[in-house]
Protein backbone atom coordinates (compact mmCIF):
# COMPACT_ATOMS: atom_id res chain seq x y z
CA UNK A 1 2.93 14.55 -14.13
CA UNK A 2 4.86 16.12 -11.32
CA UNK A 3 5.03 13.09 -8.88
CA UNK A 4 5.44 9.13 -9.03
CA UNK A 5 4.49 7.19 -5.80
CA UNK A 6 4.72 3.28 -5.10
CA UNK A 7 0.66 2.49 -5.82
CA UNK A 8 1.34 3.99 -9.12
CA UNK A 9 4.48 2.41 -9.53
CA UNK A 10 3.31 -0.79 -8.75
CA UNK A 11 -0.14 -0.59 -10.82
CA UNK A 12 1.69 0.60 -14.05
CA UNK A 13 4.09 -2.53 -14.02
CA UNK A 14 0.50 -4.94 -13.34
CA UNK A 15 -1.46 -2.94 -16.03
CA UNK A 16 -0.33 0.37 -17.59
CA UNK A 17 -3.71 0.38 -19.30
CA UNK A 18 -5.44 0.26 -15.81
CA UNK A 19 -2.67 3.14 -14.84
CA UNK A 20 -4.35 4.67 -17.56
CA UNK A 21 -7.64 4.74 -16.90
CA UNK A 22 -7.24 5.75 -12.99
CA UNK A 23 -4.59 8.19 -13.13
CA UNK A 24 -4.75 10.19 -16.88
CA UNK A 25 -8.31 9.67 -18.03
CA UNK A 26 -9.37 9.65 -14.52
CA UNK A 27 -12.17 7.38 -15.14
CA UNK A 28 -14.90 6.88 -12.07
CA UNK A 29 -14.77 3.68 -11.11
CA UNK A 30 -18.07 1.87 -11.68
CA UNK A 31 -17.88 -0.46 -7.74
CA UNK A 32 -15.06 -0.82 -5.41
CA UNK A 33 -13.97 -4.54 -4.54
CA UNK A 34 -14.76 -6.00 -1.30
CA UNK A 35 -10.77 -6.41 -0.73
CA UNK A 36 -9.78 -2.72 -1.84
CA UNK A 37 -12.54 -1.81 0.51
CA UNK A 38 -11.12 -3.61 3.38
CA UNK A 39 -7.49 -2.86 2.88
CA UNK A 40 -8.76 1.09 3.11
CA UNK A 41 -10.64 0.73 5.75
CA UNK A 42 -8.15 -1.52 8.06
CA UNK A 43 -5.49 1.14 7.12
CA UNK A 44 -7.11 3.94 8.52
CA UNK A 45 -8.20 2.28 11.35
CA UNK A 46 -4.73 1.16 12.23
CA UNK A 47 -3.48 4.96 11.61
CA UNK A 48 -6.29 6.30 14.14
CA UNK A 49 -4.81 3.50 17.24
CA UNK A 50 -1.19 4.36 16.11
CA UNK A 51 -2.17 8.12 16.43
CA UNK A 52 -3.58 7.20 19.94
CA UNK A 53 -0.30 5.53 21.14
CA UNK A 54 1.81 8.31 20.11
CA UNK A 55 -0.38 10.29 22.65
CA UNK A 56 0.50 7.92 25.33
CA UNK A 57 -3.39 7.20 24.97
CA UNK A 58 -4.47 3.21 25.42
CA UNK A 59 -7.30 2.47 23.19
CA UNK A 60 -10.14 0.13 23.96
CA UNK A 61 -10.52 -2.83 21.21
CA UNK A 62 -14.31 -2.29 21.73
CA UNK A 63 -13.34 1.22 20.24
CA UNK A 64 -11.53 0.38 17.52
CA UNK A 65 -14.04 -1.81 16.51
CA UNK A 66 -16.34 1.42 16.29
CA UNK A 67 -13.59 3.22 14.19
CA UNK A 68 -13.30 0.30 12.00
CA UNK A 69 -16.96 0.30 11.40
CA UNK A 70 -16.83 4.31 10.83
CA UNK A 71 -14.26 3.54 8.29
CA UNK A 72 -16.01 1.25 6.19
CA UNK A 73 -18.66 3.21 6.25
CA UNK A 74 -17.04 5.67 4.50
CA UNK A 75 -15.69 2.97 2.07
CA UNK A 76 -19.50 2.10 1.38
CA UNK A 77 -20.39 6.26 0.47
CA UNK A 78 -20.59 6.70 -2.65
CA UNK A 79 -19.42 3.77 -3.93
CA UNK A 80 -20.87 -0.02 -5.17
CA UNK A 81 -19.03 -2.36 -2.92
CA UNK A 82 -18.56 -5.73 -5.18
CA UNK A 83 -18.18 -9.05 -3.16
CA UNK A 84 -16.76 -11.85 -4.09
CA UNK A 85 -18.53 -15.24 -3.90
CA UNK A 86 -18.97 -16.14 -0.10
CA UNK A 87 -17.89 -13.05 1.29
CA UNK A 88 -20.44 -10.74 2.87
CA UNK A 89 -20.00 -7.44 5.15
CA UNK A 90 -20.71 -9.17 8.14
CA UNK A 91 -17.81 -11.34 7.09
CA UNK A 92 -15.57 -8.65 6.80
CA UNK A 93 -16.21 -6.25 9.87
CA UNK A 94 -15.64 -10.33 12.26
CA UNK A 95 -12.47 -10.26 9.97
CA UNK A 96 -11.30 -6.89 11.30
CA UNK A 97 -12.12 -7.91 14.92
CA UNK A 98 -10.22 -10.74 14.96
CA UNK A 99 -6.97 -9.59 13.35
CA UNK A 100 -7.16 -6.39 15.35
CA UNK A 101 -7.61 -8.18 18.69
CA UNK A 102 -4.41 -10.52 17.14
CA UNK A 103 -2.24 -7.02 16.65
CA UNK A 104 -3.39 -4.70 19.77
CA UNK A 105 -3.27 -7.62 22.06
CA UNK A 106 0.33 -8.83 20.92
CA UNK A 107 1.70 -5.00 20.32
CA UNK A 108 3.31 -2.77 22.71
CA UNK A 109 5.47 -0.63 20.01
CA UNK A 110 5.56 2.76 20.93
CA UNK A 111 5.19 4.64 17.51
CA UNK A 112 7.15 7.81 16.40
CA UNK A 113 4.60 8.82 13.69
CA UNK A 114 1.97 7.05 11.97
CA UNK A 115 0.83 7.54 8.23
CA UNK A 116 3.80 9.88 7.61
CA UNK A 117 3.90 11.92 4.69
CA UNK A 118 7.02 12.42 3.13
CA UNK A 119 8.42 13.84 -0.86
CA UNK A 120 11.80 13.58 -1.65
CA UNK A 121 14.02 14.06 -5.20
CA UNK A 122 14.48 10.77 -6.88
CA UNK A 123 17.87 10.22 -7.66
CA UNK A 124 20.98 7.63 -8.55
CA UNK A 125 22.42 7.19 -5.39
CA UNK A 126 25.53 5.75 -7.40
CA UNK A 127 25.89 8.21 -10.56
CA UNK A 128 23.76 11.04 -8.79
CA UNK A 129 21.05 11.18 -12.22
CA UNK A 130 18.20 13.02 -10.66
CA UNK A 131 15.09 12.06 -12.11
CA UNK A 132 12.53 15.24 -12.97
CA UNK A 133 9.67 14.25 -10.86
CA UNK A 134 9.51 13.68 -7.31
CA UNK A 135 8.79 10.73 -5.03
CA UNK A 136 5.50 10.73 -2.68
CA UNK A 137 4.08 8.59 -0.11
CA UNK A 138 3.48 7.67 3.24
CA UNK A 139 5.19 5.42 5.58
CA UNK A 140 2.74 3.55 7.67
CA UNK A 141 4.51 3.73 10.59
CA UNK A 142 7.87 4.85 12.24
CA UNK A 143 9.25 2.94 15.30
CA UNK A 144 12.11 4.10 17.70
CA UNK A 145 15.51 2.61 16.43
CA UNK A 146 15.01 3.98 12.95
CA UNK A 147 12.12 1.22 12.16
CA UNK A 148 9.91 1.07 9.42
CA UNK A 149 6.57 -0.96 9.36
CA UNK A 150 4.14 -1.56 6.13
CA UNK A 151 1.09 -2.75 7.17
CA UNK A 152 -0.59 -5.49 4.20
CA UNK A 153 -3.49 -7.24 4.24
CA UNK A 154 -3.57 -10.45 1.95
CA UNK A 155 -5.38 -13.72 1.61
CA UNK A 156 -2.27 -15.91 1.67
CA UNK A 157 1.36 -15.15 3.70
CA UNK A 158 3.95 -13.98 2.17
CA UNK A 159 7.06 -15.42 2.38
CA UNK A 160 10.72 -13.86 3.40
CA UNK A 161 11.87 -13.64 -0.60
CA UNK A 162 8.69 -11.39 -1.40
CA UNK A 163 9.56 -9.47 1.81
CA UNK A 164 12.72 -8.84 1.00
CA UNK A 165 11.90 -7.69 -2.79
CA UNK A 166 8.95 -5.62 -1.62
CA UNK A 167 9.19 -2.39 -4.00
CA UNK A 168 7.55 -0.32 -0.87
CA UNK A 169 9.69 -1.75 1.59
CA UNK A 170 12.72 -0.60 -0.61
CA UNK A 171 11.17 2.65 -1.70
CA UNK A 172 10.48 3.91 2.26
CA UNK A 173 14.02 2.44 3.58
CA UNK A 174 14.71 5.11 0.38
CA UNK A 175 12.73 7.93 1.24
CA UNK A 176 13.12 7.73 4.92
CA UNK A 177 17.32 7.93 4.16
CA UNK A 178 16.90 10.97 2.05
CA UNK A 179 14.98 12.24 4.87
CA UNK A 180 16.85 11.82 8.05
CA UNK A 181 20.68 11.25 6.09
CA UNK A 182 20.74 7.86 7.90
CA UNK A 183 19.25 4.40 6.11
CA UNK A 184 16.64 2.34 9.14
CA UNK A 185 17.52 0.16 10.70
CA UNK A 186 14.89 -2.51 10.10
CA UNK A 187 12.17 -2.91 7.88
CA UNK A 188 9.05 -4.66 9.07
CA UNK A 189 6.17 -6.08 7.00
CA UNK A 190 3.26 -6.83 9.27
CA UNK A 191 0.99 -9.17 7.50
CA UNK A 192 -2.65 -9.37 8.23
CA UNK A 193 -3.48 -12.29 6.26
CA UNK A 194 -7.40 -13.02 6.14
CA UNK A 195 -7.47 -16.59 6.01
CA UNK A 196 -10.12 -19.29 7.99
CA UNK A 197 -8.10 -18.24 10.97
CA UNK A 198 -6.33 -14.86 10.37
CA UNK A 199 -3.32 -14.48 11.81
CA UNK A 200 -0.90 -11.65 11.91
CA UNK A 201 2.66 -12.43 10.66
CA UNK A 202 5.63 -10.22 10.80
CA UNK A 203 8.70 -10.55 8.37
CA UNK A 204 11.61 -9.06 8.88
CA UNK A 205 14.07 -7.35 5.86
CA UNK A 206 16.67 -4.67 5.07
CA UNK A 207 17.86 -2.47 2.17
CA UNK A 208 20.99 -0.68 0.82
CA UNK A 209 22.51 1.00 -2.02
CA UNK A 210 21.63 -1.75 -4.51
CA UNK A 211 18.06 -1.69 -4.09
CA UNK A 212 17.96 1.89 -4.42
CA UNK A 213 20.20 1.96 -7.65
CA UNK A 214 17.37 -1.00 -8.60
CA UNK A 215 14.81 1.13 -7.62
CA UNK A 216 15.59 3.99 -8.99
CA UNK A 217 15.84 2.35 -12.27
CA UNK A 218 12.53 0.90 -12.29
CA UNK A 219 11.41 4.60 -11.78
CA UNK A 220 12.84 5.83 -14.72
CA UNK A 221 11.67 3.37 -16.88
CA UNK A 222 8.11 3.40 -15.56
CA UNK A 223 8.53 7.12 -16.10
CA UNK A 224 9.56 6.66 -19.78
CA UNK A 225 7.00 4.46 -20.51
CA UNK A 226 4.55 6.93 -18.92
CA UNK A 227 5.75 10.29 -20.98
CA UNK A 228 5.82 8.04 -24.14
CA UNK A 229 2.13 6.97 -23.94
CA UNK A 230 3.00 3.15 -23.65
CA UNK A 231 -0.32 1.87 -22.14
CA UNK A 232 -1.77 -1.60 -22.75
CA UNK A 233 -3.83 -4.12 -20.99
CA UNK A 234 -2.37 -7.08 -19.08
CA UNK A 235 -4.52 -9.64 -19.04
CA UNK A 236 -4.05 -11.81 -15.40
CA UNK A 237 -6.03 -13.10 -12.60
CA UNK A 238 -7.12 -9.92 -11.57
CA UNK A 239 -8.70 -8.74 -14.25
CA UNK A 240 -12.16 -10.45 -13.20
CA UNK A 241 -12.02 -8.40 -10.18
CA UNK A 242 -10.95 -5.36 -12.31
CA UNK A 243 -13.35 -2.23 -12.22
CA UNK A 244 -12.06 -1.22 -15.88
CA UNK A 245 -12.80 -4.69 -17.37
CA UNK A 246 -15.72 -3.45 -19.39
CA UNK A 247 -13.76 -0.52 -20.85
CA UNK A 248 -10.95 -2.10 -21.32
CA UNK A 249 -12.53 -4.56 -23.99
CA UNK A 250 -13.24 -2.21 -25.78
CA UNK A 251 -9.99 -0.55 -25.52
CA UNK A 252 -8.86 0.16 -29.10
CA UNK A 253 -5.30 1.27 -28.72
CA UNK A 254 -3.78 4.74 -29.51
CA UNK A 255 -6.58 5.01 -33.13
């Protein structure tokens, strides 16, 4: 492998079996859940506006509501879109209406860049170890005043503590320091949480040298775990929404 990002990261620490299957074996998967679905599609809809306002372009909600149908379209190509109980497409697309009225309607940031891509070395930034694979990613968004936003979409809000030990928070205040020499000033989570009445919720958090040495850590480990073939399941709540569940029981170990 000659990259790690966060999605990896964070799926090899919630299954390394899963991490597995996706990323080595490169498995199809059989359906795509509802919520991955959503998440994708609400993503690149909120990329497409942010793109706008860089322009100095204002941008119609009834529009984005066409992008954000255009974009789960293309979620739906190709791909078995699994629902869970109660939910629905119809569901969905009112969900997006609502939460994007919530966020154009209370918004007037003025973005620097929008789904920025970035790779930088990953390295101790107290002992100066330098890891042999690189870090990738995209920041959702860059603010003037050296401000980050992640954009997440959830069924329940988060609260400060998960905010402020958010492993993609930490690893863009990272990358975006390697980047520009100078740590941000703020890191924002913007929350889009899909409940009866979605809201939008924005928590506020920070990061310095400890969080990287903590990060970088957690890379090297994930990365020794990866290059020694330590892979099994991890059985939780999500594995009944788990596109792998079939193959995984009949997952037989290294034999």
């Amino acid at each position: 492998m000659d990259h790690l990002s966060c999605s990896q990261m964070n799926l090899y620490m919630q299954c390394s079996l899963k991490y597995k299957f996706l990323y080595l074996d490169k498995l199809p998967r059989p359906f795509k859940s509802s919520g991955l679905a959503f998440g994708s599609a609400f993503h690149s809809t909120l990329a497409w506006f942010h793109r706008k306002r860089m322009n100095g372009n204002d941008v119609a909600l009834d529009k984005l509501y066409k992008i954000f149908d255009a974009d789960w379209y293309a979620q739906k190509t190709g791909d078995e879109i699994r629902y869970k109980s109660g939910d629905s497409e119809m569901k969905f697309k009112a969900m997006a209406r609502e939460l994007l009225s919530l966020y154009v309607n209370h918004n007037n940031v003025k973005p620097l860049e929008a789904e920025m891509p970035f790779v930088v070395p990953l390295v101790n930034p107290s002992s100066g170890e330098k890891l042999d694979v690189n870090f990738e990613g995209f920041i959702d968004l860059v603010e003037k005043n050296d401000t980050i936003a992640e954009f997440k979409t959830s069924s329940q809000t988060m609260n400060q503590n998960e905010v402020d030990n958010h492993l993609q928070l930490t690893a863009y205040s990272y990358a975006y320091e390697m980047l520009y020499q100078r740590p941000p000033r703020l890191l924002k989570l913007v929350d889009f949480v899909k409940t009866k009445k979605p809201k939008v919720v924005v928590l506020e958090t920070s990061s310095e040298n400890l969080d990287y040495r903590r990060f970088f850590n957690l890379a090297r480990e994930i990365l020794k775990g990866i290059q020694s073939g330590v892979f099994f399941p991890r059985q939780s709540f999500m594995c009944k929404d788990c596109e792998y569940s079939n193959t995984c029981r009949t997952w037989r170990g290294s034999e």
